[in-house]
Protein backbone atom coordinates (compact mmCIF):
# COMPACT_ATOMS: atom_id res chain seq x y z
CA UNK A 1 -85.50 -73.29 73.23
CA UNK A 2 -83.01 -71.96 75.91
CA UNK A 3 -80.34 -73.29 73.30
CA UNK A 4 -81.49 -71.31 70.30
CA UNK A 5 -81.74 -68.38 72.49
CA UNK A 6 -78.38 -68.65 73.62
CA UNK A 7 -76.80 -69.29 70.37
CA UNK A 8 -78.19 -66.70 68.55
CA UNK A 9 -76.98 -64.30 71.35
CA UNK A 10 -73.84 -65.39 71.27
CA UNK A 11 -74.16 -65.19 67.72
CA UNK A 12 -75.00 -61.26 67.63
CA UNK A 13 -72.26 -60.51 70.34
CA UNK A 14 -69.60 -62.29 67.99
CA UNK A 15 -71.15 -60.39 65.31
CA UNK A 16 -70.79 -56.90 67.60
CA UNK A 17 -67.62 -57.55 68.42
CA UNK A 18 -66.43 -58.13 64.70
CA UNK A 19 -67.87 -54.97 63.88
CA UNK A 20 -66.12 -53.16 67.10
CA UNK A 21 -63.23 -54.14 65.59
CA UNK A 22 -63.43 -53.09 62.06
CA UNK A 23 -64.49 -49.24 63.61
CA UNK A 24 -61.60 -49.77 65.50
CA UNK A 25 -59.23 -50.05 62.74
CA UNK A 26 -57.94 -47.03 61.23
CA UNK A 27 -56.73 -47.33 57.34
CA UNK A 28 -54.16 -44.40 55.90
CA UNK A 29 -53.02 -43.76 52.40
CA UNK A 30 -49.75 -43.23 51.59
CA UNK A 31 -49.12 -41.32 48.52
CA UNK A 32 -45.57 -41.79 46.86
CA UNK A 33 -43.66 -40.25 43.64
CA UNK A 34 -41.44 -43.73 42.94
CA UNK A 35 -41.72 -47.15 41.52
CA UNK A 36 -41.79 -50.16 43.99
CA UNK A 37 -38.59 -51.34 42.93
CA UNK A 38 -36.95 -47.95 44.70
CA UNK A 39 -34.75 -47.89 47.44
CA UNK A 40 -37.06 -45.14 49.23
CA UNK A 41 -40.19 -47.23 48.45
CA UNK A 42 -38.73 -50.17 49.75
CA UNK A 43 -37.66 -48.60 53.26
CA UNK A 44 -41.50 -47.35 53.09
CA UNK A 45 -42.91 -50.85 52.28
CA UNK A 46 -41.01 -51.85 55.52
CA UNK A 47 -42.22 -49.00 57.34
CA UNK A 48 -45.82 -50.28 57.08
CA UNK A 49 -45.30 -53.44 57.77
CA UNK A 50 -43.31 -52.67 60.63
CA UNK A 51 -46.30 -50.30 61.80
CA UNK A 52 -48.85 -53.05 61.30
CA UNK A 53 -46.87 -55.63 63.22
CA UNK A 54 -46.45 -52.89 66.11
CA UNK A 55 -50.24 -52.31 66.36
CA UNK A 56 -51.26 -55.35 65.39
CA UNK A 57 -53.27 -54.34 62.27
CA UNK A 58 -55.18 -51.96 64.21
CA UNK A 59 -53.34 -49.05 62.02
CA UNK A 60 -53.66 -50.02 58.14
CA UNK A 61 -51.30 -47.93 55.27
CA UNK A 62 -51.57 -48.79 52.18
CA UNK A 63 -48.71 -46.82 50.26
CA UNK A 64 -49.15 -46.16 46.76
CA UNK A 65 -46.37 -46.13 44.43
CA UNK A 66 -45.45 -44.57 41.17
CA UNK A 67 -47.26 -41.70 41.70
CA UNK A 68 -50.56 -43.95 40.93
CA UNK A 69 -52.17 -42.07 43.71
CA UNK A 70 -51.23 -38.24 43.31
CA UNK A 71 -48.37 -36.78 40.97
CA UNK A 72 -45.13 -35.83 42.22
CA UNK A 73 -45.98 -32.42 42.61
CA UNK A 74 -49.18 -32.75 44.13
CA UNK A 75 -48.52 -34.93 46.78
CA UNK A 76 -47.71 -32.64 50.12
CA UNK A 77 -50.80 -30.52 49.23
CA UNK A 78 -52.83 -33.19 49.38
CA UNK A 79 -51.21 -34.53 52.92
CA UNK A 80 -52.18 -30.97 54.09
CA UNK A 81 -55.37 -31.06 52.84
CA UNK A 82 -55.95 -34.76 54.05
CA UNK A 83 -56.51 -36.06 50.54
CA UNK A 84 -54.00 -38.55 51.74
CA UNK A 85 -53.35 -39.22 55.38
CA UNK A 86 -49.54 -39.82 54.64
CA UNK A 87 -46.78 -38.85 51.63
CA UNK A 88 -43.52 -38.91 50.53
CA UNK A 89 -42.07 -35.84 48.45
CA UNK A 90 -38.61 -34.17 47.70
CA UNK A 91 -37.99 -31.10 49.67
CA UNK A 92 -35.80 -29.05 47.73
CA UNK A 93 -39.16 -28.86 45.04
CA UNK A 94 -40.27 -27.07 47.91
CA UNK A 95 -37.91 -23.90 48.02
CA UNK A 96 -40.29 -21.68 46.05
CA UNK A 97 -42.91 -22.29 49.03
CA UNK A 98 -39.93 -22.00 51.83
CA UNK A 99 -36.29 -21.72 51.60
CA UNK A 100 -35.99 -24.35 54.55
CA UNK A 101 -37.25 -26.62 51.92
CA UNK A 102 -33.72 -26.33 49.89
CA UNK A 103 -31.17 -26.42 52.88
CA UNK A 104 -30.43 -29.58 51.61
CA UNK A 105 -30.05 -28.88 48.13
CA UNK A 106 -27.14 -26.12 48.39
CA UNK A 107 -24.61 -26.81 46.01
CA UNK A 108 -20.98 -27.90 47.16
CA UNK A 109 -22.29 -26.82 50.84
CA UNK A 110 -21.54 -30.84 51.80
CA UNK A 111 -19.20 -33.49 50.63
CA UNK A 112 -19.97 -36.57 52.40
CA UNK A 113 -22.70 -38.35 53.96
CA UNK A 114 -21.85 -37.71 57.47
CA UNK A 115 -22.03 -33.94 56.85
CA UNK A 116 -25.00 -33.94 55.15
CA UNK A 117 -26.53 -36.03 58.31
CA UNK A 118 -25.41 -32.66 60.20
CA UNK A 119 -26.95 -30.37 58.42
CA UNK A 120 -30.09 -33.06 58.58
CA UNK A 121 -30.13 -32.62 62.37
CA UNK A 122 -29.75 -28.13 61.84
CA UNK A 123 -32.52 -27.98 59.45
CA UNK A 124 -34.50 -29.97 61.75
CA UNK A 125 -36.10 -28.18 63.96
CA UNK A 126 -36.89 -25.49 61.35
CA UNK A 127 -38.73 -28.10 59.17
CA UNK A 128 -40.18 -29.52 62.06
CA UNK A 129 -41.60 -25.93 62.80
CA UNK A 130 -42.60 -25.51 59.26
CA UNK A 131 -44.96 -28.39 58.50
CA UNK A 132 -45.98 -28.36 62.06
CA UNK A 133 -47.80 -24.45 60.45
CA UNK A 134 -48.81 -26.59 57.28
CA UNK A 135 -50.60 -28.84 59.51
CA UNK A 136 -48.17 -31.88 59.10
CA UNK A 137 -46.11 -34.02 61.15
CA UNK A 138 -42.90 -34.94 60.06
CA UNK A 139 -42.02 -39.34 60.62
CA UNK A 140 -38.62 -39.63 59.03
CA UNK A 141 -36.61 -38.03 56.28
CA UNK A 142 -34.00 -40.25 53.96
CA UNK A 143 -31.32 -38.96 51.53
CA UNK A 144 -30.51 -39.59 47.97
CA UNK A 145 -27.32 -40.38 46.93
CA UNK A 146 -25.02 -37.75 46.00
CA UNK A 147 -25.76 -35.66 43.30
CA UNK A 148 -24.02 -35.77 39.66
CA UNK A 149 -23.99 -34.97 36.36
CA UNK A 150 -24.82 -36.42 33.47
CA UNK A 151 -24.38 -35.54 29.72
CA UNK A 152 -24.32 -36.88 26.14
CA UNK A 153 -20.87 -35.26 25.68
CA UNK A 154 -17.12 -34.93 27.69
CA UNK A 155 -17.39 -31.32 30.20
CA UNK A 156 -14.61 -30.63 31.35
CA UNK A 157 -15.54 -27.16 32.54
CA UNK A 158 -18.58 -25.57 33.16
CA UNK A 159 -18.50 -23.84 29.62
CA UNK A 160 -18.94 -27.18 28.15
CA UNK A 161 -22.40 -27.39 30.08
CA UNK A 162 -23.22 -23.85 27.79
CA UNK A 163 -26.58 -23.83 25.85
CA UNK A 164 -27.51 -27.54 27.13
CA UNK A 165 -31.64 -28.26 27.47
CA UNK A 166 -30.86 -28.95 31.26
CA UNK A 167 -33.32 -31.04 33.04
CA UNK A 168 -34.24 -29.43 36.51
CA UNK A 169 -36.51 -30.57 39.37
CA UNK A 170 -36.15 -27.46 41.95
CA UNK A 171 -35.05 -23.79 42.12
CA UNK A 172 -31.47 -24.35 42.93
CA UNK A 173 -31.06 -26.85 39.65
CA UNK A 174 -33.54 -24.06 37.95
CA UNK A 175 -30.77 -21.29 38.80
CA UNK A 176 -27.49 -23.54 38.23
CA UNK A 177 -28.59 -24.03 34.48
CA UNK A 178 -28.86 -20.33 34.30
CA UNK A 179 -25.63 -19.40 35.90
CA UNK A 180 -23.75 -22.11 33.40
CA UNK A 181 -25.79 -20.76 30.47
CA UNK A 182 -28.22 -23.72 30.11
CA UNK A 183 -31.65 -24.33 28.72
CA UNK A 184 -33.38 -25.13 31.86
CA UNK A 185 -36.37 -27.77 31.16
CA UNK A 186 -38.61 -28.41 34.03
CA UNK A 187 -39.38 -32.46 33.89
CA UNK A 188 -40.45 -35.13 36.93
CA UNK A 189 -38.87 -38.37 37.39
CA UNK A 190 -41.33 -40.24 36.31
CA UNK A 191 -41.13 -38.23 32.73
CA UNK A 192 -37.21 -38.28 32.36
CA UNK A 193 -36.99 -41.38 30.30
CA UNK A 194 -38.85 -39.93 27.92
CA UNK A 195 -37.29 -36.50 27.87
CA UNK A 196 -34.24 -38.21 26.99
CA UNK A 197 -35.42 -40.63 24.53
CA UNK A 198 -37.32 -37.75 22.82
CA UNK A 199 -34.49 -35.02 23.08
CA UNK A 200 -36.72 -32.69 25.12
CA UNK A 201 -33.43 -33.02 27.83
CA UNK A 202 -29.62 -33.63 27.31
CA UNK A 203 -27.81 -33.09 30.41
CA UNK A 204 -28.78 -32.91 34.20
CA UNK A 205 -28.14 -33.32 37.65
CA UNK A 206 -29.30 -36.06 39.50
CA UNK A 207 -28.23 -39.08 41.88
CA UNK A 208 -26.44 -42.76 40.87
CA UNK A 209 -29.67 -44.29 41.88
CA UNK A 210 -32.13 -41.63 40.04
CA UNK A 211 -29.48 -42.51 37.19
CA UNK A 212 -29.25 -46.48 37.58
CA UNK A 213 -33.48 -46.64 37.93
CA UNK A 214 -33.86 -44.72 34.68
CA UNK A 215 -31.39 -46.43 32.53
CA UNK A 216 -29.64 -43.34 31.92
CA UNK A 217 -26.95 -44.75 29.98
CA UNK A 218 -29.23 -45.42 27.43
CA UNK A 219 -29.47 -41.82 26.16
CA UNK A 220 -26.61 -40.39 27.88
CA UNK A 221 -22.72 -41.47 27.76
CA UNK A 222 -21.31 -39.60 30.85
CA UNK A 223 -21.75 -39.28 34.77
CA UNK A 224 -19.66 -36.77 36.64
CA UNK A 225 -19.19 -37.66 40.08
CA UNK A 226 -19.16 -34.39 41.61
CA UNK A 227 -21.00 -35.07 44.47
CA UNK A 228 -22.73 -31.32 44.55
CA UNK A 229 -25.50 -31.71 47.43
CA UNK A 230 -27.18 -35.23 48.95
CA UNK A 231 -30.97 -33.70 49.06
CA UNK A 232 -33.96 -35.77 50.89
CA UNK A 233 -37.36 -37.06 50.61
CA UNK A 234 -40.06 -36.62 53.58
CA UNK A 235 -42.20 -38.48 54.41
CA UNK A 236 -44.92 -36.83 56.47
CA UNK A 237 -48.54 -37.48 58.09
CA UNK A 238 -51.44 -35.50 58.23
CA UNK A 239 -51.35 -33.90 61.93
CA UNK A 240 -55.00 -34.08 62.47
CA UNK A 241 -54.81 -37.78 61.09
CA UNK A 242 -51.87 -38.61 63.28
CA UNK A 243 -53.59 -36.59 66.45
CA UNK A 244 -56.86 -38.92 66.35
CA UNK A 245 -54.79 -42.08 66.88
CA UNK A 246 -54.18 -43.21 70.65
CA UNK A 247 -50.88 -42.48 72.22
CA UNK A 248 -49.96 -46.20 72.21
CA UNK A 249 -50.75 -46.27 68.19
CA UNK A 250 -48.57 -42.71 67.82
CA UNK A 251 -45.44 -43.97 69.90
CA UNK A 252 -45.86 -47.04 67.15
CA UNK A 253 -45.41 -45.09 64.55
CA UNK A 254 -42.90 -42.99 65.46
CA UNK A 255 -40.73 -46.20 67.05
CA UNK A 256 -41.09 -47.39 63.10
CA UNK A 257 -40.40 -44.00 61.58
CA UNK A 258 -37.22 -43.59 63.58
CA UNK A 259 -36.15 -47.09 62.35
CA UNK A 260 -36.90 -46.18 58.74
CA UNK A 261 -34.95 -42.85 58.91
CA UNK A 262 -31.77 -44.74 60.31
CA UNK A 263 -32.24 -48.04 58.00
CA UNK A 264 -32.92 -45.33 54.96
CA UNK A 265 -29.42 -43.63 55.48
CA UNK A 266 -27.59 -46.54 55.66
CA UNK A 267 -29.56 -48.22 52.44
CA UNK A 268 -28.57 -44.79 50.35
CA UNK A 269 -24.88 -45.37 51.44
CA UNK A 270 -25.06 -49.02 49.84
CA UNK A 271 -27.44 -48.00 47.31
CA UNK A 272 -24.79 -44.85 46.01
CA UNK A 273 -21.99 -47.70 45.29
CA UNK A 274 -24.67 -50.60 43.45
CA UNK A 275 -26.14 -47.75 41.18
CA UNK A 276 -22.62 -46.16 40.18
CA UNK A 277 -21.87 -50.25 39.24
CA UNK A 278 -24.77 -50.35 37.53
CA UNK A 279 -24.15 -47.20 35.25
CA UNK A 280 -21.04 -48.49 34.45
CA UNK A 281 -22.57 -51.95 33.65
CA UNK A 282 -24.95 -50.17 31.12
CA UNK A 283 -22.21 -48.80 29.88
CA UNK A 284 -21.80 -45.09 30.94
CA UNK A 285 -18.21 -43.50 31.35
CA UNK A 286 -17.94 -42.83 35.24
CA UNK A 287 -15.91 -40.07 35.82
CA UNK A 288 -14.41 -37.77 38.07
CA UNK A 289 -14.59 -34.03 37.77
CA UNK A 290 -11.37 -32.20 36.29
CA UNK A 291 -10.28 -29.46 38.41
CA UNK A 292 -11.66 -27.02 36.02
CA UNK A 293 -14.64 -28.28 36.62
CA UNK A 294 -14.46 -28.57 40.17
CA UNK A 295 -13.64 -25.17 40.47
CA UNK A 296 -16.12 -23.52 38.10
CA UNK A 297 -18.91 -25.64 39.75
CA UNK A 298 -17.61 -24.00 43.44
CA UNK A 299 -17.84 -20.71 42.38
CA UNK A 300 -21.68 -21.33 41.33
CA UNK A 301 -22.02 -23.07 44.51
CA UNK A 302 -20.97 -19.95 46.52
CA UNK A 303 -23.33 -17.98 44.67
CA UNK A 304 -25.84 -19.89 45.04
CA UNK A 305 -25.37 -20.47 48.79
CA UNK A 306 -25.48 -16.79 49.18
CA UNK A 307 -28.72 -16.26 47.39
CA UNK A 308 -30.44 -18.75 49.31
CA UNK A 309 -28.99 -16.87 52.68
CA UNK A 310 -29.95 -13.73 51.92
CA UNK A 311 -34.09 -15.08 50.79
CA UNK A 312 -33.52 -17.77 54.15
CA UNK A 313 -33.16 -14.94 56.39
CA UNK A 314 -32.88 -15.94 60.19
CA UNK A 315 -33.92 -19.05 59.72
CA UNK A 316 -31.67 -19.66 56.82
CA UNK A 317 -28.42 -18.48 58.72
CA UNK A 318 -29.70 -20.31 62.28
CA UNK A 319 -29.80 -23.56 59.94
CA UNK A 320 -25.80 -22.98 58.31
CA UNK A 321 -24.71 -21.92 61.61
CA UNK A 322 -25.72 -25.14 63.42
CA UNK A 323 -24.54 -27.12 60.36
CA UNK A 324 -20.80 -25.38 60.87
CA UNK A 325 -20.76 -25.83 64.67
CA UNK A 326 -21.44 -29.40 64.42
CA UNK A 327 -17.96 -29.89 62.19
């Protein structure tokens, strides 16, 4: 009798602390805009894993590519609201909401990597400030490759680029097509292919990778390495989500988000060279800008720099100023 009674207490405390630990696990969704097969979904996938390893499985994200979870567009709003307790979205989309959204995405403004890891480090604070308002913490942020363009026909100056249906994503691609005298055509990544195939879109800006994912050289013929801003994605966390997790759970995730950001860099680096080999492979003509080109595209740059200084303000100028004293 003693035995039975001892059993089937041991039985119920097993059984309590089974439960104890399912309460004690905490499960995020992570909403994301690209396939699994993407560089930036890839450094993600890691991310989790590397978070689940650190806290061993007591903090569960599932990430959900493809935008299976929310659309492109709809995916910070829903971080903020705590729809989803994590996401990944493309700042510059952002500019209408906040210029410090499109630092990144000022044309000819940086050349290389390594500068546009400095301005990275001046917008910082000012997008930390931002979605800290918004109720959102950012992890990490990762670039794109450079930006270029691609077309059906030869440009070899910006009057070539006249009366094109011009994909764009953000308000600095929105205003570009209007200073060259475009047809700007608002479309998502996840739509392009089908813009192309269906002639809704004939020319746009966008990275090697955005380019190699898409097949691009199956509708278009030309890629102009012109290299005219490296934009990011963000990948944020709902504050109030990231505030109910211990501190020993939090300094996890940040320790993996830190790794991500620095791994992510270094990935779109590699990832900039593979895609341009890939367009090539499909059979696209790789080219570099003539200096016609290069020129006409700088004075829309200044322009557009301009523009976004005078609507940035403070802010704006506090965020270029940084960028030029770290040079």
């Amino acid at each position: 009798m003693k035995r039975r009674i001892f059993c089937a207490t041991a039985t119920l405390l097993a059984g309590i602390g089974i439960a104890g630990h399912a309460m004690a696990q905490t499960k995020w969704d992570f909403a994301t805009a690209y396939g699994p097969g993407n560089f930036h979904s890839k450094n993600n996938e890691l991310f989790v894993k590397d978070v689940d390893a650190a806290t061993g499985g007591k903090l569960k994200i599932t990430p959900h590519f493809g935008a299976s979870l929310f659309k492109m567009p709809e995916i910070k709003r829903a971080v903020q609201t705590g729809n989803a307790q994590m996401g990944e979205f493309f700042l510059v989309s952002f500019q209408n909401e906040s210029q410090i959204f499109g630092a990144d995405g000022l044309p000819f403004l940086v050349s290389n990597y390594d500068e546009a890891y400095r301005l990275y480090q001046a917008q910082k604070p000012a997008l930390q400030k931002l979605l800290d308002k918004q109720g959102q913490v950012l992890l990490y942020s990762v670039a794109w490759p450079p930006q270029g363009i691609y077309t059906k026909k030869p440009v070899n100056s910006a009057a070539d680029l006249k009366g094109m249906k011009w994909r764009v994503y953000s308000p600095t691609t929105a205003r570009i097509g209007e200073l060259i005298g475009a047809q700007p055509v608002t479309v998502q990544e996840a739509e392009l292919s089908q813009a192309l195939a269906t002639g809704v879109v004939d020319g746009l800006i966008t990275s090697s990778a955005t380019g190699a994912d898409n097949k691009l050289f199956e509708s278009l013929k030309y890629y102009y390495n012109v290299q005219a801003w490296i934009p990011k994605n963000a990948v944020t966390v709902s504050k109030k989500a990231f505030g109910a997790l211990d501190k020993s759970t939090q300094e996890a995730v940040l320790k993996a988000a830190a790794a991500a950001e620095q791994r992510g860099w270094k990935e779109s680096r590699e990832v900039d060279a593979r895609s341009i080999a890939a367009l090539k492979q499909g059979g696209m003509q790789v080219e570099q800008p003539s200096a016609q080109l290069k020129a006409d595209l700088g004075k829309i740059g200044a322009t557009v720099i301009k523009e976004w200084t005078d609507k940035a303000g403070t802010d704006g100028q506090a965020i270029l100023d940084g960028y030029k004293a770290g040079k």
